[in-house]
Protein backbone atom coordinates (compact mmCIF):
# COMPACT_ATOMS: atom_id res chain seq x y z
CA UNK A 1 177.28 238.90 42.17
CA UNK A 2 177.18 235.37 43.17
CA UNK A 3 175.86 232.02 41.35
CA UNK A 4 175.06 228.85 43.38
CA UNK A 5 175.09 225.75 41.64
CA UNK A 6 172.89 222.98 43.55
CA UNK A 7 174.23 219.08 43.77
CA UNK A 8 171.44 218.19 41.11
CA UNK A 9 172.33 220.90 38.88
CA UNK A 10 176.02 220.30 39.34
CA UNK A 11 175.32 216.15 38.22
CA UNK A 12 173.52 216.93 35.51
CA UNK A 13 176.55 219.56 34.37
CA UNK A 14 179.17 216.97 34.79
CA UNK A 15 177.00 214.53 33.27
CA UNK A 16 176.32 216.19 29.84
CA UNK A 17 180.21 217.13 30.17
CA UNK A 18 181.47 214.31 30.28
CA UNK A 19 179.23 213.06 26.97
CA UNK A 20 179.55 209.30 27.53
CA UNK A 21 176.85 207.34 26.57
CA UNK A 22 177.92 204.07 28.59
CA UNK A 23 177.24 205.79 31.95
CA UNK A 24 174.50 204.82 32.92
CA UNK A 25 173.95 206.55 36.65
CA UNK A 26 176.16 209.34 38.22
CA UNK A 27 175.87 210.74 41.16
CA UNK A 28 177.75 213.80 42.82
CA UNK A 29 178.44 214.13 46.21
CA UNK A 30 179.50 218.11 47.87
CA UNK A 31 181.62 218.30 50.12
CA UNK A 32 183.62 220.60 51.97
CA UNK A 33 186.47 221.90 49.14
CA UNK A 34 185.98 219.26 46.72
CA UNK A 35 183.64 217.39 44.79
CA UNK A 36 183.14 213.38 44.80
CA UNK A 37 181.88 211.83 41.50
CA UNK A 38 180.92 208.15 41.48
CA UNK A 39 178.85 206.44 38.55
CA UNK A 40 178.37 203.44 36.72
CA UNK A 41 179.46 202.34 33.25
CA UNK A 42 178.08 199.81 30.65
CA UNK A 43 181.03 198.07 28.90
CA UNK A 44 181.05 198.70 25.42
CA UNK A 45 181.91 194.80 24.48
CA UNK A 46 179.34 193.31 27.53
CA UNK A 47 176.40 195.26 27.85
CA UNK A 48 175.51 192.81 31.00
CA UNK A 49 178.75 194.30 32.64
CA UNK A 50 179.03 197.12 34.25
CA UNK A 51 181.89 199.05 36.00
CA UNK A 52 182.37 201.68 38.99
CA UNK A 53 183.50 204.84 37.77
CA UNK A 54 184.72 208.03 40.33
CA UNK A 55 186.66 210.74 40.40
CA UNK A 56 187.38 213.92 43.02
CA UNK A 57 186.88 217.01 41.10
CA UNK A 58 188.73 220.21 42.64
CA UNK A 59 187.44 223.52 41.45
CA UNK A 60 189.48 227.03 41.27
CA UNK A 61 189.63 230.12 39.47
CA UNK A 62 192.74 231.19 36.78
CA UNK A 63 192.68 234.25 35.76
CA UNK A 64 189.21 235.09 35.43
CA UNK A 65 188.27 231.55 34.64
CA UNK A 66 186.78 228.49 36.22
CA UNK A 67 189.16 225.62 36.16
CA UNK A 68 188.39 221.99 36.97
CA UNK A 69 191.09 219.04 37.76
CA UNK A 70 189.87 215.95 38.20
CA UNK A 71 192.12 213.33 39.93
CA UNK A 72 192.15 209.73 40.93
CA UNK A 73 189.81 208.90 38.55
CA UNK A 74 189.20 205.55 37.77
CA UNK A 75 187.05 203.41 36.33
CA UNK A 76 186.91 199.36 37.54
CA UNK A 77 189.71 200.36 39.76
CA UNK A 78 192.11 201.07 37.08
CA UNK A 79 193.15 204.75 36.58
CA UNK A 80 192.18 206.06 33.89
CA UNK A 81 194.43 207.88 31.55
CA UNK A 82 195.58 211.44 31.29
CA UNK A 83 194.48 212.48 27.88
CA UNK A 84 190.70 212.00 29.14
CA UNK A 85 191.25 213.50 31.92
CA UNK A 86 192.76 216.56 30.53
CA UNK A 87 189.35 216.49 27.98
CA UNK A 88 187.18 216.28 31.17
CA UNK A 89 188.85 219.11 33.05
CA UNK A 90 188.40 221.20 29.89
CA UNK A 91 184.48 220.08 29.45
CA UNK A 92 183.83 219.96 33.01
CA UNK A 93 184.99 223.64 33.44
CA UNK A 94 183.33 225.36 30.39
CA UNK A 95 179.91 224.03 31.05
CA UNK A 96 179.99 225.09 34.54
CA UNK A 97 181.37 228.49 33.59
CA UNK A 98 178.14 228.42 31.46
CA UNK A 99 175.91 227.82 34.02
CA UNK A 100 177.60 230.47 36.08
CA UNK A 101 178.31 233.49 34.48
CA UNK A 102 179.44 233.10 30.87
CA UNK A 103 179.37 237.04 29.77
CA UNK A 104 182.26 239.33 28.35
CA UNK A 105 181.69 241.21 31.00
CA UNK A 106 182.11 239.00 34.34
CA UNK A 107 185.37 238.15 35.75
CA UNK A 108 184.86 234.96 38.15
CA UNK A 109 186.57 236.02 41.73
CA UNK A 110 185.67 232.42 43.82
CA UNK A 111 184.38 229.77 43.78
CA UNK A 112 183.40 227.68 46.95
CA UNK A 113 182.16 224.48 47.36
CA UNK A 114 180.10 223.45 50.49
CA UNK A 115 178.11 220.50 51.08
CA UNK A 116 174.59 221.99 50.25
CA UNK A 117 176.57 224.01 47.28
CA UNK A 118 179.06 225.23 44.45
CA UNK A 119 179.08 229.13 45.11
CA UNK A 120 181.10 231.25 42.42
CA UNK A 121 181.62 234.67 43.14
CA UNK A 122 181.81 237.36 40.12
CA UNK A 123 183.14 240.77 39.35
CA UNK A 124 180.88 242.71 37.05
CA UNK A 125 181.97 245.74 35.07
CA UNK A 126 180.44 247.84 33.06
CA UNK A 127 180.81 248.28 29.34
C-alpha cells in the first residue's frame, strides 16, 4: 500500500510539528531525496524583527519506522542547537507517520521523496 503526502500537506505537518508560535510563514520545498524548509520567525523580544529560518530535512525508514533528521538548520544564520533539533526530528517524524500509516498493523518499507511528492511505501499484515 502506498501513501503520498503532497508539498501542502507536508508544510502544514512540519508546521504543527514544529509547534512554534513565532513562525510566522513556512514554506516547504520537494525535491529530489530531500526536503528544503525555509520560514520566517518573529523575535520573541522585537516583534518588528523578524528572522530567516531553514533547514534540509532527510527522510528514511528504521525498522519499521519513519525517521526524520534535520540538518543545517539555522535560524538568522546561526545554527541552531542540537537539543531542538533532536525534538524536531522526533515531532517531525511521528506526525508524518500519522499522516501515513499509523496502525499496529503496517510496517513502513520506503519512503521517497520527489518533487511533486513524499511517497511511503507499507507492508500490511493481517491480524
Amino acid at each position: 500500500m502506498e501513501t503520498s503526502i503532497t508539498a501542502q500537506a507536508l508544510q502544514e505537518a512540519i508546521n504543527a510539528a514544529l509547534a512554534d508560535l513565532l513562525i510566522q510563514e513556512l514554506n516547504v520545498s520537494l525535491q529530489s531525496g530531500y526536503i528544503l524548509v525555509a520560514g520566517e520567525r518573529q523575535r520573541l523580544n522585537d516583534s518588528n524583527k523578524i528572522d530567516t529560518l531553514s533547514f534540509r530535512l532527510d527522510l528514511s525508514v528504521s525498522d519499521g519506522k519513519l525517521t526524520a533528521s534535520v540538518s543545517q538548520a539555522t535560524l538568522d544564520g546561526q545554527l541552531l542547537d542540537q537539543e531542538r533539533i533532536d525534538h524536531w526530528n522526533e515531532t517531525i517524524a511521528n506526525r508524518l507517520q500519522t499522516i501515513g500509516q499509523d496502525r499496529a498493523n503496517v510496517v513502513l518499507q520506503t519512503v521517497e521523496i520527489t518533487p511533486a511528492s513524499v511517497t511511503m511505501t507499507w507492508q500490511v499484515s493481517r491480524k
